[in-house]
Structure formats: C-alpha cells, structure tokens
PDB file of N, CA and C in Angstrom:
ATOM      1  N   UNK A   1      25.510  -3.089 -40.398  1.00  0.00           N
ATOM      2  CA  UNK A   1      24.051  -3.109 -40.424  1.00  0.00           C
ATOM      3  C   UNK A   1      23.520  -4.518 -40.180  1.00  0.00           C
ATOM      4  N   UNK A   2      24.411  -5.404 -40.396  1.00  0.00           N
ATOM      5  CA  UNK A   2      23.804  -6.871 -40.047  1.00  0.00           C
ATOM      6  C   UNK A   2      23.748  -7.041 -38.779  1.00  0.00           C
ATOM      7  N   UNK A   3      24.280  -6.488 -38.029  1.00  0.00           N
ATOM      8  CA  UNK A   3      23.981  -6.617 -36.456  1.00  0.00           C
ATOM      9  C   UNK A   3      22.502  -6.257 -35.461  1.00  0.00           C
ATOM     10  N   UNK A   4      22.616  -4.791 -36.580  1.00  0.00           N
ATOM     11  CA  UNK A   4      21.334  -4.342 -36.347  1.00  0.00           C
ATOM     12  C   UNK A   4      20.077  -5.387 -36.809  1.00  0.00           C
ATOM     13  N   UNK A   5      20.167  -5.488 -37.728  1.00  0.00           N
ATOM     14  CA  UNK A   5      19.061  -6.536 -38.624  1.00  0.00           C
ATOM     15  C   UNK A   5      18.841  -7.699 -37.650  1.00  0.00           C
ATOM     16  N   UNK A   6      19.857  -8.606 -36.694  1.00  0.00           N
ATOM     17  CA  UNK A   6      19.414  -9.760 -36.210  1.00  0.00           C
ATOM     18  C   UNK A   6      18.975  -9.270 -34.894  1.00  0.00           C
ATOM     19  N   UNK A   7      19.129  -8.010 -34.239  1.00  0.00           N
ATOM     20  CA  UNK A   7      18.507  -7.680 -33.320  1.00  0.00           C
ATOM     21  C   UNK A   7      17.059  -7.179 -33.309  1.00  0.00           C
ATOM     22  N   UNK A   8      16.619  -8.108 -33.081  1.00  0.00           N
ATOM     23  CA  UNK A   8      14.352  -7.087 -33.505  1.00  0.00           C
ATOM     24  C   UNK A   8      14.364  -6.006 -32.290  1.00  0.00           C
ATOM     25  N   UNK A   9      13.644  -4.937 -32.921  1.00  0.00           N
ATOM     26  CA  UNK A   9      13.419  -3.881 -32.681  1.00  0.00           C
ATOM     27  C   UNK A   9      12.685  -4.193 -30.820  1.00  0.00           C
ATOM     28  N   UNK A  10      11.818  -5.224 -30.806  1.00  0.00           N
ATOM     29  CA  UNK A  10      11.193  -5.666 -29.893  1.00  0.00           C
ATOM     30  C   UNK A  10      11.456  -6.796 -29.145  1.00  0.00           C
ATOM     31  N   UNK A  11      12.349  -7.374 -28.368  1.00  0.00           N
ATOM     32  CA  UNK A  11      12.482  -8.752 -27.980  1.00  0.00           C
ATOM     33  C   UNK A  11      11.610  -8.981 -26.528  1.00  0.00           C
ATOM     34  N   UNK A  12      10.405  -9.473 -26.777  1.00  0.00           N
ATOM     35  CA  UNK A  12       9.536  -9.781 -25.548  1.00  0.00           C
ATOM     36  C   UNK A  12      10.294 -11.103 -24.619  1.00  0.00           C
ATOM     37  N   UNK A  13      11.148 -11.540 -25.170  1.00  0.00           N
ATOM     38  CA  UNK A  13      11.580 -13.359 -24.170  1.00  0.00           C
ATOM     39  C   UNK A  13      12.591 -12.478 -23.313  1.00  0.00           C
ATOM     40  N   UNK A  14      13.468 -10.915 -23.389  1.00  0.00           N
ATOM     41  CA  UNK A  14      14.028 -10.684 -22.470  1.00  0.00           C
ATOM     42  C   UNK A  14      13.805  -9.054 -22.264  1.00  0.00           C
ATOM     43  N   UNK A  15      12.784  -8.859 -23.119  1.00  0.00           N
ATOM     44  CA  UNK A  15      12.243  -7.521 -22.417  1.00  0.00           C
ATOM     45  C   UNK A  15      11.696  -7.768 -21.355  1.00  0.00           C
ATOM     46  N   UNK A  16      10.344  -8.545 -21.648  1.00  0.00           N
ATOM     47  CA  UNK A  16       9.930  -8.718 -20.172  1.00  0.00           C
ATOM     48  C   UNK A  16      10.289  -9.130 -18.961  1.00  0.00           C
ATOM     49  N   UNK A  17      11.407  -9.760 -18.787  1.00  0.00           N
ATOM     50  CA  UNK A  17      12.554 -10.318 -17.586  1.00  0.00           C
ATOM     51  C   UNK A  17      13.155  -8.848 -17.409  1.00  0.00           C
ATOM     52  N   UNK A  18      13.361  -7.978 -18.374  1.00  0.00           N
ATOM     53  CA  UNK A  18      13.853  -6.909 -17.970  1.00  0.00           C
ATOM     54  C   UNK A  18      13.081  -5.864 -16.914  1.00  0.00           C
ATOM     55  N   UNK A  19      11.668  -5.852 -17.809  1.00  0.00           N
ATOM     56  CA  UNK A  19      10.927  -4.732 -17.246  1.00  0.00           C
ATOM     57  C   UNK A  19      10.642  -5.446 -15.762  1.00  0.00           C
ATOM     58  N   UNK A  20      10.697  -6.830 -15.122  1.00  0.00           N
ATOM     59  CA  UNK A  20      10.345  -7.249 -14.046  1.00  0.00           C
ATOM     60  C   UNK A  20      11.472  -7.205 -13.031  1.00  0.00           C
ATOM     61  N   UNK A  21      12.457  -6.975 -13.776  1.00  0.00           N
ATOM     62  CA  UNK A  21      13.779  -6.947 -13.171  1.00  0.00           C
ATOM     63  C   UNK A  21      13.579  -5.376 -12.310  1.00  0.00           C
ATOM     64  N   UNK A  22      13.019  -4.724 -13.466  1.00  0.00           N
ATOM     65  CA  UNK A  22      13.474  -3.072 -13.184  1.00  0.00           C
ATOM     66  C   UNK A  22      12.281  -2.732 -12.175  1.00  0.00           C
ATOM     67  N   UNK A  23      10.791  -3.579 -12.357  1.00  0.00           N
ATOM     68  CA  UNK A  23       9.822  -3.150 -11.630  1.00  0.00           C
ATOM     69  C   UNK A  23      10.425  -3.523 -10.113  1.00  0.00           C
ATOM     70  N   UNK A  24      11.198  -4.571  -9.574  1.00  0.00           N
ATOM     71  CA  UNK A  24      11.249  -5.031  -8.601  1.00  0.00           C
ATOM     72  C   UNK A  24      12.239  -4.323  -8.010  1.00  0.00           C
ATOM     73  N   UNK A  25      13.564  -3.310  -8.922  1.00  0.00           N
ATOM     74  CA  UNK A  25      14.287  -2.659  -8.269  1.00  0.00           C
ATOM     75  C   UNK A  25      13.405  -1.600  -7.532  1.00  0.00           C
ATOM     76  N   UNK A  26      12.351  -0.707  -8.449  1.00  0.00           N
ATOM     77  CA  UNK A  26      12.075  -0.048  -8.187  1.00  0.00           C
ATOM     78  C   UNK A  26      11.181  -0.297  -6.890  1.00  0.00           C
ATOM     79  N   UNK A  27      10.357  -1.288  -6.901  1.00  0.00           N
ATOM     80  CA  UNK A  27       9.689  -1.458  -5.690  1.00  0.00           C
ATOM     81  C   UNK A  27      10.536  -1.578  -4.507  1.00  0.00           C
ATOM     82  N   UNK A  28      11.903  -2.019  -4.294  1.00  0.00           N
ATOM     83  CA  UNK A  28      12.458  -2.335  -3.135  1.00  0.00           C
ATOM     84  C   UNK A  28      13.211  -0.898  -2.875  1.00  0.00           C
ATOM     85  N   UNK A  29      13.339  -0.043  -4.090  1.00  0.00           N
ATOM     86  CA  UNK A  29      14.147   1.151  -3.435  1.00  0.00           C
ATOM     87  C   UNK A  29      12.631   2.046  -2.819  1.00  0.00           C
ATOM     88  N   UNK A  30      11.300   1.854  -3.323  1.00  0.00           N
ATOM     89  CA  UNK A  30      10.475   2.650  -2.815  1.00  0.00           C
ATOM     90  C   UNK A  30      10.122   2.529  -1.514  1.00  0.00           C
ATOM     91  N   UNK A  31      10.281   0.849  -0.695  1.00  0.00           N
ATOM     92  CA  UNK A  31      10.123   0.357   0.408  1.00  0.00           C
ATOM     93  C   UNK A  31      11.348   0.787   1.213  1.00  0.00           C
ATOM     94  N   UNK A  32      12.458   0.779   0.738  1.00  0.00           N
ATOM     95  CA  UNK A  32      13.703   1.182   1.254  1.00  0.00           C
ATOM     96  C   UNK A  32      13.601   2.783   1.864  1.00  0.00           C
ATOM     97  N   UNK A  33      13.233   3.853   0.779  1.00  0.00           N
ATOM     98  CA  UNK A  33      12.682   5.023   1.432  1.00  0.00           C
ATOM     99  C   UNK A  33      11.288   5.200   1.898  1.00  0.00           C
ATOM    100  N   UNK A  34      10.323   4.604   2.440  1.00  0.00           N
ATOM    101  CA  UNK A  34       9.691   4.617   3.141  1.00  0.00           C
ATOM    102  C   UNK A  34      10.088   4.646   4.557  1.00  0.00           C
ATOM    103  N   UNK A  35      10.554   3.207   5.074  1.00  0.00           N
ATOM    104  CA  UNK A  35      11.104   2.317   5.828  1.00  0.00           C
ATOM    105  C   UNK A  35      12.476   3.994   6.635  1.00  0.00           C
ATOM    106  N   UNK A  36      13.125   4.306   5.755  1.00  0.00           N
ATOM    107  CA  UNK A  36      13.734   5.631   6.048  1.00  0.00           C
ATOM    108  C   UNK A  36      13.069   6.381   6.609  1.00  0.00           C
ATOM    109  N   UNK A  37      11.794   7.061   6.002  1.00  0.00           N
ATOM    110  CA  UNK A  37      11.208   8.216   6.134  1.00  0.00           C
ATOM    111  C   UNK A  37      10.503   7.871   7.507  1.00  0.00           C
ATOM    112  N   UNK A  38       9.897   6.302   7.776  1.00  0.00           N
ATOM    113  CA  UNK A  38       9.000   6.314   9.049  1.00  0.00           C
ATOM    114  C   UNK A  38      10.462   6.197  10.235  1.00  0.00           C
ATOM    115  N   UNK A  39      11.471   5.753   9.856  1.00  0.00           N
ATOM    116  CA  UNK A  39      12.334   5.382  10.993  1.00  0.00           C
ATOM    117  C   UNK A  39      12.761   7.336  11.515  1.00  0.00           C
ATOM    118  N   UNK A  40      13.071   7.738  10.395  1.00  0.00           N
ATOM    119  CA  UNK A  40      13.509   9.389  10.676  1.00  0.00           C
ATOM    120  C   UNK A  40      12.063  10.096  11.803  1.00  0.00           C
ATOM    121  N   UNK A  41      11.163   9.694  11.339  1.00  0.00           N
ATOM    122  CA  UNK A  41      10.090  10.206  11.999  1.00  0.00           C
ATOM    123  C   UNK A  41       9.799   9.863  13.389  1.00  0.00           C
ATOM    124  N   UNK A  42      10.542   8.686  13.655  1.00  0.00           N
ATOM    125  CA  UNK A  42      10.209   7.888  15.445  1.00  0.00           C
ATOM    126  C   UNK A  42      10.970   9.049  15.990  1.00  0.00           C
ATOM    127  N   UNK A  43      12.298   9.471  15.779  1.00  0.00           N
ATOM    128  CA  UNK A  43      13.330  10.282  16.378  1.00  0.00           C
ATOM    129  C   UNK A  43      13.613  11.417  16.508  1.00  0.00           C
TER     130      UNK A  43
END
C-alpha cells in the first residue's frame, strides 16, 4: 500500500505530457487516414 500512497491519484507534471502525447498521436493517425481516403479516391 505504500506504493500506492506515493503515487497521487492525479499527477498533472506528466499527465499532461501524456494527454499531449496521445492528442498528437491521434491527430497524425486522423491525417494519416484522410490522406488514405483522398489518395483511394484519385484512383
């Protein structure tokens, strides 16, 4: 249980590096299938 205890429920100094981490995957896989969908469409 002491492990738990030094971990806070909330850590903002690497949540938020996280959630920017994850926003930016997500933006490049959404550009990634776009970029798909218009190239499928020329052909």
């Amino acid at each position: 249980m002491n492990t738990l205890q030094k971990v806070p429920l909330v850590s903002w100094d690497n949540g938020i590096i996280m959630i920017g981490v994850f926003a930016l995957v997500v933006i490049v896989l959404v550009v990634a299938v776009l970029a798909l969908m218009n190239s499928g469409k020329k052909s």
